[in-house]
Each structure stands twice: as structure tokens, then as C-alpha cells.
C-alpha atoms as a PDB file:
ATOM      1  CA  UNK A   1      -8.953 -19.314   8.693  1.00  0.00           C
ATOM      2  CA  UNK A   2      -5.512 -17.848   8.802  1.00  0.00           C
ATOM      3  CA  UNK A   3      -5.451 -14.185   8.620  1.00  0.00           C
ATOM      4  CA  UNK A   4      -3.208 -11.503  10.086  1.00  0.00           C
ATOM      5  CA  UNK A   5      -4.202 -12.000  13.727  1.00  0.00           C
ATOM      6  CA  UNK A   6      -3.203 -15.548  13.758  1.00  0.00           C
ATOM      7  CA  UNK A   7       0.136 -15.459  12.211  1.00  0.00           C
ATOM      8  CA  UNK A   8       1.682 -12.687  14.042  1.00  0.00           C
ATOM      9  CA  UNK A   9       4.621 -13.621  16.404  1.00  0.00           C
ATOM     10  CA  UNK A  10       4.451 -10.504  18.218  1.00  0.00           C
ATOM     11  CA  UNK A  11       1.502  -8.200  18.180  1.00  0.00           C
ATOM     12  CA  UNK A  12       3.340  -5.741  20.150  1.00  0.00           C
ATOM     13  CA  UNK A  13       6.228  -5.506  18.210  1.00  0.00           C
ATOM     14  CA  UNK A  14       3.867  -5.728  14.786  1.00  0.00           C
ATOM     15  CA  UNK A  15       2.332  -2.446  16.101  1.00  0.00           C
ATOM     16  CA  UNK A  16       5.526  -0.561  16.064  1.00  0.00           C
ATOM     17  CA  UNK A  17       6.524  -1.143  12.798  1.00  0.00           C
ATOM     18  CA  UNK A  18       9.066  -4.228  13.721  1.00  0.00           C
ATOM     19  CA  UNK A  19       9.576  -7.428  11.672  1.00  0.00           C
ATOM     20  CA  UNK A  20       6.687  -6.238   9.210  1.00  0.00           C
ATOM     21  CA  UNK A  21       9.342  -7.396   6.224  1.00  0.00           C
ATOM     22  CA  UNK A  22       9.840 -10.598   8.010  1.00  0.00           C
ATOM     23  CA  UNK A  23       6.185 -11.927   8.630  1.00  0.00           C
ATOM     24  CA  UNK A  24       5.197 -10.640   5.329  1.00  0.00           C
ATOM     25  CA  UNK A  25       2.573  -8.357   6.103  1.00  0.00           C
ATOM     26  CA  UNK A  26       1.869  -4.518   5.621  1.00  0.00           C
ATOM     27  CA  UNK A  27       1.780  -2.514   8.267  1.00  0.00           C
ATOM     28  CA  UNK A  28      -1.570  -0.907   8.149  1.00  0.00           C
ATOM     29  CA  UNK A  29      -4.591  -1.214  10.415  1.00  0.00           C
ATOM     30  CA  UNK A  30      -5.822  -5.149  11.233  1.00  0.00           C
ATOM     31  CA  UNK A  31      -9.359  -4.265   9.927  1.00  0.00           C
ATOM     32  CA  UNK A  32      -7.600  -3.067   6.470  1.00  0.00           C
ATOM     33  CA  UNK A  33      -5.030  -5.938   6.161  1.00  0.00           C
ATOM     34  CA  UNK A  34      -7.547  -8.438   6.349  1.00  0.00           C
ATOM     35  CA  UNK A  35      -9.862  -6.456   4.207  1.00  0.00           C
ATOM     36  CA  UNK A  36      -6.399  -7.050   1.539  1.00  0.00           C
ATOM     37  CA  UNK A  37      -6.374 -10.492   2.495  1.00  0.00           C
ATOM     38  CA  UNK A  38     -10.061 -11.208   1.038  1.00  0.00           C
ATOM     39  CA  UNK A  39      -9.695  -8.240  -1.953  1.00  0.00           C
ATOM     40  CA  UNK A  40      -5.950  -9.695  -3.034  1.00  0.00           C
ATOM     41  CA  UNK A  41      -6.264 -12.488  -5.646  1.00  0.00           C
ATOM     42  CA  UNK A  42      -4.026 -13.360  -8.380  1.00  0.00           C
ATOM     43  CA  UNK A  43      -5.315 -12.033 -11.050  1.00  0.00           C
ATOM     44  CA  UNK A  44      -4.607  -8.326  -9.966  1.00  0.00           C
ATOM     45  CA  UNK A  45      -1.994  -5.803 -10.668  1.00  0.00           C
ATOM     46  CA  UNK A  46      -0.793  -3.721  -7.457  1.00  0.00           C
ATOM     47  CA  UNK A  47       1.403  -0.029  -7.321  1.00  0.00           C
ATOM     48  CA  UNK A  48       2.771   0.695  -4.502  1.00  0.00           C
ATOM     49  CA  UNK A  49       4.030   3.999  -2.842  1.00  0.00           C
ATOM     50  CA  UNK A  50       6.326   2.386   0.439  1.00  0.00           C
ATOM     51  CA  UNK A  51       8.311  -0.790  -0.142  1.00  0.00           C
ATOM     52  CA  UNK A  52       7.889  -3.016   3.343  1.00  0.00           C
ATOM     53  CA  UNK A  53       6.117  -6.017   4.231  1.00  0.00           C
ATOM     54  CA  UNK A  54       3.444  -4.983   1.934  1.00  0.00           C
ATOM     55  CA  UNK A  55       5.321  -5.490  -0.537  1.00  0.00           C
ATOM     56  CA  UNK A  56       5.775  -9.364   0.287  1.00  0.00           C
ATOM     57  CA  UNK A  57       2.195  -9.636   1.366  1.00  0.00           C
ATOM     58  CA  UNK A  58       1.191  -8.255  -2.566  1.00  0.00           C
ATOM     59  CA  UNK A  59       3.857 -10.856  -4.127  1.00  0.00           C
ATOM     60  CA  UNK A  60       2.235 -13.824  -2.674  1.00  0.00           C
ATOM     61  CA  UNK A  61      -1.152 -13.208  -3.371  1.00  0.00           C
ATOM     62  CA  UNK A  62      -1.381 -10.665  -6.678  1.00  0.00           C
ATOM     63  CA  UNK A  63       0.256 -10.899 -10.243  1.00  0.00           C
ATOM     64  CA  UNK A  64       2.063  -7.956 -10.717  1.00  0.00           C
ATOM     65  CA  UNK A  65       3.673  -5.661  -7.707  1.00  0.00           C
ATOM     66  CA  UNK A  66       5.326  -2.079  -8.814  1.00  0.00           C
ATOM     67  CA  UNK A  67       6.797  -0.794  -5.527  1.00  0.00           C
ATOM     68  CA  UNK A  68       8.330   2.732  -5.803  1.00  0.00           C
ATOM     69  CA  UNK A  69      10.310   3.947  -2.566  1.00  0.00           C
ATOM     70  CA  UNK A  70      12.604   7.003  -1.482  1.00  0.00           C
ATOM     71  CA  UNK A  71      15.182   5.025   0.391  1.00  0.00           C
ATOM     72  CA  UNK A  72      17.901   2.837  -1.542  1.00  0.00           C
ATOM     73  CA  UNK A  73      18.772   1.066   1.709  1.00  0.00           C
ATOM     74  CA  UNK A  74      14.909  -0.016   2.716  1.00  0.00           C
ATOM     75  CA  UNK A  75      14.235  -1.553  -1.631  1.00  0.00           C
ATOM     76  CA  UNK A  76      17.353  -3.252  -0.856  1.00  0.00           C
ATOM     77  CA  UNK A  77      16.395  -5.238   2.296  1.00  0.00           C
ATOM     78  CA  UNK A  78      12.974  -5.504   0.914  1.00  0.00           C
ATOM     79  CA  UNK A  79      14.221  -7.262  -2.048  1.00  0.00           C
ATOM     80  CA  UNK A  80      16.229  -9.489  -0.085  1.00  0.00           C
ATOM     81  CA  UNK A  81      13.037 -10.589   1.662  1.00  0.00           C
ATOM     82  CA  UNK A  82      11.067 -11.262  -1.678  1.00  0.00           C
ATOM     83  CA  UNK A  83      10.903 -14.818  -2.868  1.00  0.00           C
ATOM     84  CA  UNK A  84      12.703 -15.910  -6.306  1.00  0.00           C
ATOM     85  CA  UNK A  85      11.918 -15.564  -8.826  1.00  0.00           C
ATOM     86  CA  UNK A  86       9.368 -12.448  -7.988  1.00  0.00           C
ATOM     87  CA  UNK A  87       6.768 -10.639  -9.321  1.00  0.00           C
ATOM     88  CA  UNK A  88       8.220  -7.131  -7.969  1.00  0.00           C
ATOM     89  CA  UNK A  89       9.510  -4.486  -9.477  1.00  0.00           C
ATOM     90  CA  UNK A  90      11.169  -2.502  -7.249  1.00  0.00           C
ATOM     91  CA  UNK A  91      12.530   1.290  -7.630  1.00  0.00           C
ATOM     92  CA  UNK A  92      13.867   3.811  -6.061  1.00  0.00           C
ATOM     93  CA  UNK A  93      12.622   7.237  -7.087  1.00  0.00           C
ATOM     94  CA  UNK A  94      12.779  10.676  -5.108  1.00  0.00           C
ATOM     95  CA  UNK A  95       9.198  12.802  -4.991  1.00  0.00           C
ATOM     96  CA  UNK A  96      10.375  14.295  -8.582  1.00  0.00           C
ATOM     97  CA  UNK A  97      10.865  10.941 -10.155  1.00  0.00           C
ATOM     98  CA  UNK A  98       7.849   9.332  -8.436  1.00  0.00           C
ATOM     99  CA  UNK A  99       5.826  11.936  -9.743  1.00  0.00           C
ATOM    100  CA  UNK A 100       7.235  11.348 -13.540  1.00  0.00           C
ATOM    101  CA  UNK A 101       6.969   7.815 -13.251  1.00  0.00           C
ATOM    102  CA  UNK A 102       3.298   8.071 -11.991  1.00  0.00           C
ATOM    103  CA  UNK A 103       2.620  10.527 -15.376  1.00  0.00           C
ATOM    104  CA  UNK A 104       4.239   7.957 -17.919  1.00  0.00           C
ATOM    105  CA  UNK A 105       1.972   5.278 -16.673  1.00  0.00           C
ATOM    106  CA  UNK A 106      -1.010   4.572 -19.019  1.00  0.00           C
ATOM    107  CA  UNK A 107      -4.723   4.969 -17.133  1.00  0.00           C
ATOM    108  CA  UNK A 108      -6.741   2.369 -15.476  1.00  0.00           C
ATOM    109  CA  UNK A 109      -3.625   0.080 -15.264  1.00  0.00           C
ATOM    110  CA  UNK A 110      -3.591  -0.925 -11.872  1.00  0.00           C
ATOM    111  CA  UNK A 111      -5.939  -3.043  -9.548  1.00  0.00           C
ATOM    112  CA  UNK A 112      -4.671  -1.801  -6.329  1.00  0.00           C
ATOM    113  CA  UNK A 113      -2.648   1.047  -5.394  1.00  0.00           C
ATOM    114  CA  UNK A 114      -1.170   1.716  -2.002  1.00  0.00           C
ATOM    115  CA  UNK A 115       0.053   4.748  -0.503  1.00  0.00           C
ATOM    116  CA  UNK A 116       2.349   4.982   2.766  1.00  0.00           C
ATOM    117  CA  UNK A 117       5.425   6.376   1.929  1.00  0.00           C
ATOM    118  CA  UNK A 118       7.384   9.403   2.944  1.00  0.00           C
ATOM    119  CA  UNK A 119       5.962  12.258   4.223  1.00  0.00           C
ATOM    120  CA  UNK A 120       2.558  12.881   4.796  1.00  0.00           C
ATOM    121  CA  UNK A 121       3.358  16.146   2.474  1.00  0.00           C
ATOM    122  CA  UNK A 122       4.776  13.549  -0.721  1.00  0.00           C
ATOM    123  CA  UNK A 123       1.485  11.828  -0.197  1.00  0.00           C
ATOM    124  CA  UNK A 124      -0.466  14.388  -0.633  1.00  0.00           C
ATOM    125  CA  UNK A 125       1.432  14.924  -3.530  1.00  0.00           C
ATOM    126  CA  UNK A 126       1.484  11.478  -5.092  1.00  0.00           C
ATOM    127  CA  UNK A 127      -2.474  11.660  -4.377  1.00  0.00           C
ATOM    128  CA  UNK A 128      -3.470  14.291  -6.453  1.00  0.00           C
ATOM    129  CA  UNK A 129      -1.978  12.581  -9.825  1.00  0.00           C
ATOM    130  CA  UNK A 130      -2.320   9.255  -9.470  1.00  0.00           C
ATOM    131  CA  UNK A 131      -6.340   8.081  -9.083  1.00  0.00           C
ATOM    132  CA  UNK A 132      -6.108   7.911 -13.004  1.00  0.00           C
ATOM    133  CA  UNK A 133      -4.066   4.606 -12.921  1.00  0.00           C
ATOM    134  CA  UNK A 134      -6.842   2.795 -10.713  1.00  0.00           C
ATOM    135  CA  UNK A 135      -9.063   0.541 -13.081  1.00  0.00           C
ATOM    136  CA  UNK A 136     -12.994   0.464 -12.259  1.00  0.00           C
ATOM    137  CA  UNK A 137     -13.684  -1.756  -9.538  1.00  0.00           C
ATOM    138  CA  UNK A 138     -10.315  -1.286  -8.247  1.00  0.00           C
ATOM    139  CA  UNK A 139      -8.783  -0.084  -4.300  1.00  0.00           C
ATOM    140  CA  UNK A 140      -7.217   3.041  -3.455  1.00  0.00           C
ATOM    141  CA  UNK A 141      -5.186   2.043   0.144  1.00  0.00           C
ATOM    142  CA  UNK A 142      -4.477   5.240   2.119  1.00  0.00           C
ATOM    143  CA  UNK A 143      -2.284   4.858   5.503  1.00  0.00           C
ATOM    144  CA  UNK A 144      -2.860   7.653   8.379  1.00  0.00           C
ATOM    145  CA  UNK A 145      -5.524   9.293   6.456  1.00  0.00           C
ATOM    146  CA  UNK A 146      -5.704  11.567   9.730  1.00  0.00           C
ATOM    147  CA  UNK A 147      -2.554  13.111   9.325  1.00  0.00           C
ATOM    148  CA  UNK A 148      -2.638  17.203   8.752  1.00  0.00           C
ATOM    149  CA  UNK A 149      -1.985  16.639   4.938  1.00  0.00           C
ATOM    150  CA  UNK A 150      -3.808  14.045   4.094  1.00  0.00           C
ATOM    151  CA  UNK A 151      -7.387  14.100   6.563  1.00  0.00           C
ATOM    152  CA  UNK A 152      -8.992  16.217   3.620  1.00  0.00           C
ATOM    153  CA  UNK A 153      -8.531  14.047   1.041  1.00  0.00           C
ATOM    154  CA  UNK A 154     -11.467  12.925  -0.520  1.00  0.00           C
ATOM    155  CA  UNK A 155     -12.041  11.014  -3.982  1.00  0.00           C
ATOM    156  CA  UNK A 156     -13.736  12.272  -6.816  1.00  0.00           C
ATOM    157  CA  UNK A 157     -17.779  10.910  -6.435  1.00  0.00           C
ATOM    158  CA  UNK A 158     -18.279   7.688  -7.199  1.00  0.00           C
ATOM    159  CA  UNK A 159     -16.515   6.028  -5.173  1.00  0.00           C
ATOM    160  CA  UNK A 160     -16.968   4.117  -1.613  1.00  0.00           C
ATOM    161  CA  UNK A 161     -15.230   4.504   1.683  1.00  0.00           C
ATOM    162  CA  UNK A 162     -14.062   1.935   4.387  1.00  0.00           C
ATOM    163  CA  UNK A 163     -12.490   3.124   7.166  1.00  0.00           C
ATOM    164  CA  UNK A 164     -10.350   1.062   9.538  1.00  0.00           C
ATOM    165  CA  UNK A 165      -9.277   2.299  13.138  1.00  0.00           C
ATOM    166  CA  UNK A 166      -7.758   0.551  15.591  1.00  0.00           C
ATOM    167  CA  UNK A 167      -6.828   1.508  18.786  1.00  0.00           C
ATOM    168  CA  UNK A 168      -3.981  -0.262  19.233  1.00  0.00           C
ATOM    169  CA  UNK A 169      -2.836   0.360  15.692  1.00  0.00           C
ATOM    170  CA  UNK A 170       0.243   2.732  15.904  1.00  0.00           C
ATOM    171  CA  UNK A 171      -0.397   4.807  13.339  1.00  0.00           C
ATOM    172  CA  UNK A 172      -3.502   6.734  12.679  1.00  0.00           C
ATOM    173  CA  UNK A 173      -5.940   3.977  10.979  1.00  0.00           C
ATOM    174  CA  UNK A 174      -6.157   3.016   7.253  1.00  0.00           C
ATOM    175  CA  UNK A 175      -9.001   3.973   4.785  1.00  0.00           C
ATOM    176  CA  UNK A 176      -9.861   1.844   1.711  1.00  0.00           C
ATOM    177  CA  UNK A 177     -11.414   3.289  -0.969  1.00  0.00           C
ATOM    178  CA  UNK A 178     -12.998   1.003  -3.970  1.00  0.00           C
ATOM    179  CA  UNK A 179     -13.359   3.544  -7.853  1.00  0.00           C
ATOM    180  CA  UNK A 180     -17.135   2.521  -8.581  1.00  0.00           C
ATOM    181  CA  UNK A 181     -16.679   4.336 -11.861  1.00  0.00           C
END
């Protein structure tokens, strides 16, 4: 089976945020990205809230991508990473225009949604409006839930929790949450 652990040239390097654009992967938690590895089938629709090697890792395996990011420079690499033709659409949006974008986006649209973008504060932000867009059955992907803004945050009930810490991990760990209803 070829998951994340076995294609990585450099775990050390991986764990700082290096080459994550390159190998194609997100970097999140190991536990989480190979819980996307098994979830991720081509059938879904994925938003995104961070351009970066999840971005790549979403192309390959999922229909649709929507990747919204604050910096012009970052989309621009990322996009010179993604395969052609692609199934991304990539834009660059400040907090304001995120926000708007995220409100002229009809409900229950997307399969999964990932957030790990900006500050901790913007996600907290993008958090509150956008659970709406996430069909039934779908996966809410939240990156260094333990940060001060975003340790509270907690789903509306009915829905279930995985949690994925790793030691190693630089960040804080990754929670996946799945909308029951």
C-alpha cells in the first residue's frame, strides 16, 4: 500500500513545511493525510482555504478542487505544480473577499472542505460561515485546531470527531470532522 509514509523523500524536511508542493501532499498530521487518502475518491468536490501541496494531493484523487488563498505569489507556484489540464480553480482573495465568495456559494455544495490558511484569527473567521457548504456525509479538515483561536471550535451536533496528533508533526495536529446531518 502506498500512502504518505512511504512516498516521502524526507520526513524531516516534510515536517517543516518543505517540498509539500513538490511531493504532492498536504501538510497536515500523518494520521489525517492518510485518513484523506482512504476518504478522497473521484467522485467528490473539495474547497479549500490554503493553496499548497494539498492542493495537488485533492487534484489527483477528487473531481473538483476550489482553492482560495491570500498570497498571489504562493497560487502562482502552486499552479505551476498542478498537472494540465487541471481540475483547480485557483484564487486569490483577501479575508473580505474570502468571506464574500464563501456567502455566494450555494449550500451543501462541497464534499470536502479544508481549512489552513492565514491566521489562526481568518480561520476562525472563515469557520463560522462556511459549515453550510458541506453536503451530508461530507469532511470538515481543520489544521492546528489547538491554536488560541481556533481550540474552541466545535460543530453544530451531529456531527463526529477524529482527531490526529502527532508528535513529530510540526504543527499542532489535525482534526477531521464528518456532517452526519
Amino acid at each position: 500500500m502506498r500512502t504518505i509514509i512511504t512516498k516521502l523523500p524526507n520526513r524531516r524536511n516534510y515536517r517543516k513545511g518543505r517540498f509539500t508542493v513538490e511531493i504532492g501532499y498536504p501538510w497536515l498530521s500523518y494520521g489525517a493525510i492518510m485518513a484523506l487518502e482512504e476518504i478522497s475518491t473521484p467522485e467528490l468536490d473539495v474547497l479549500e482555504f490554503g493553496a499548497g501541496g494539498s492542493t495537488i494531493f485533492f487534484s489527483r484523487r477528487c473531481r473538483s478542487v476550489k482553492t482560495l488563498d491570500l498570497d498571489q505569489g504562493w497560487v502562482d507556484k502552486v499552479e505551476d505544480a498542478l498537472p494540465k489540464p487541471s481540475n483547480v480553480t485557483l484564487l486569490c482573495k483577501d479575508i473580505e473577499g474570502t468571506l464574500l465568495f464563501i456567502k455566494n456559494e450555494p449550500p451543501d455544495n462541497y464534499d470536502i472542505i479544508l481549512v489552513d490558511n492565514g491566521s489562526y484569527r481568518c480561520r476562525k473567521m472563515i469557520l463560522g460561515v462556511i459549515l453550510p457548504l458541506l453536503r451530508v456525509g461530507g469532511y470538515l479538515v481543520l489544521d492546528n485546531y489547538t491554536q488560541r483561536h481556533l481550540r474552541h471550535f466545535q460543530p453544530p451536533p451531529g456531527w463526529d470527531m477524529y482527531t490526529f496528533d502527532d508528535i513529530r508533526y510540526h504543527g499542532t495536529g489535525t482534526k477531521i470532522y464528518k456532517r452526519m446531518i
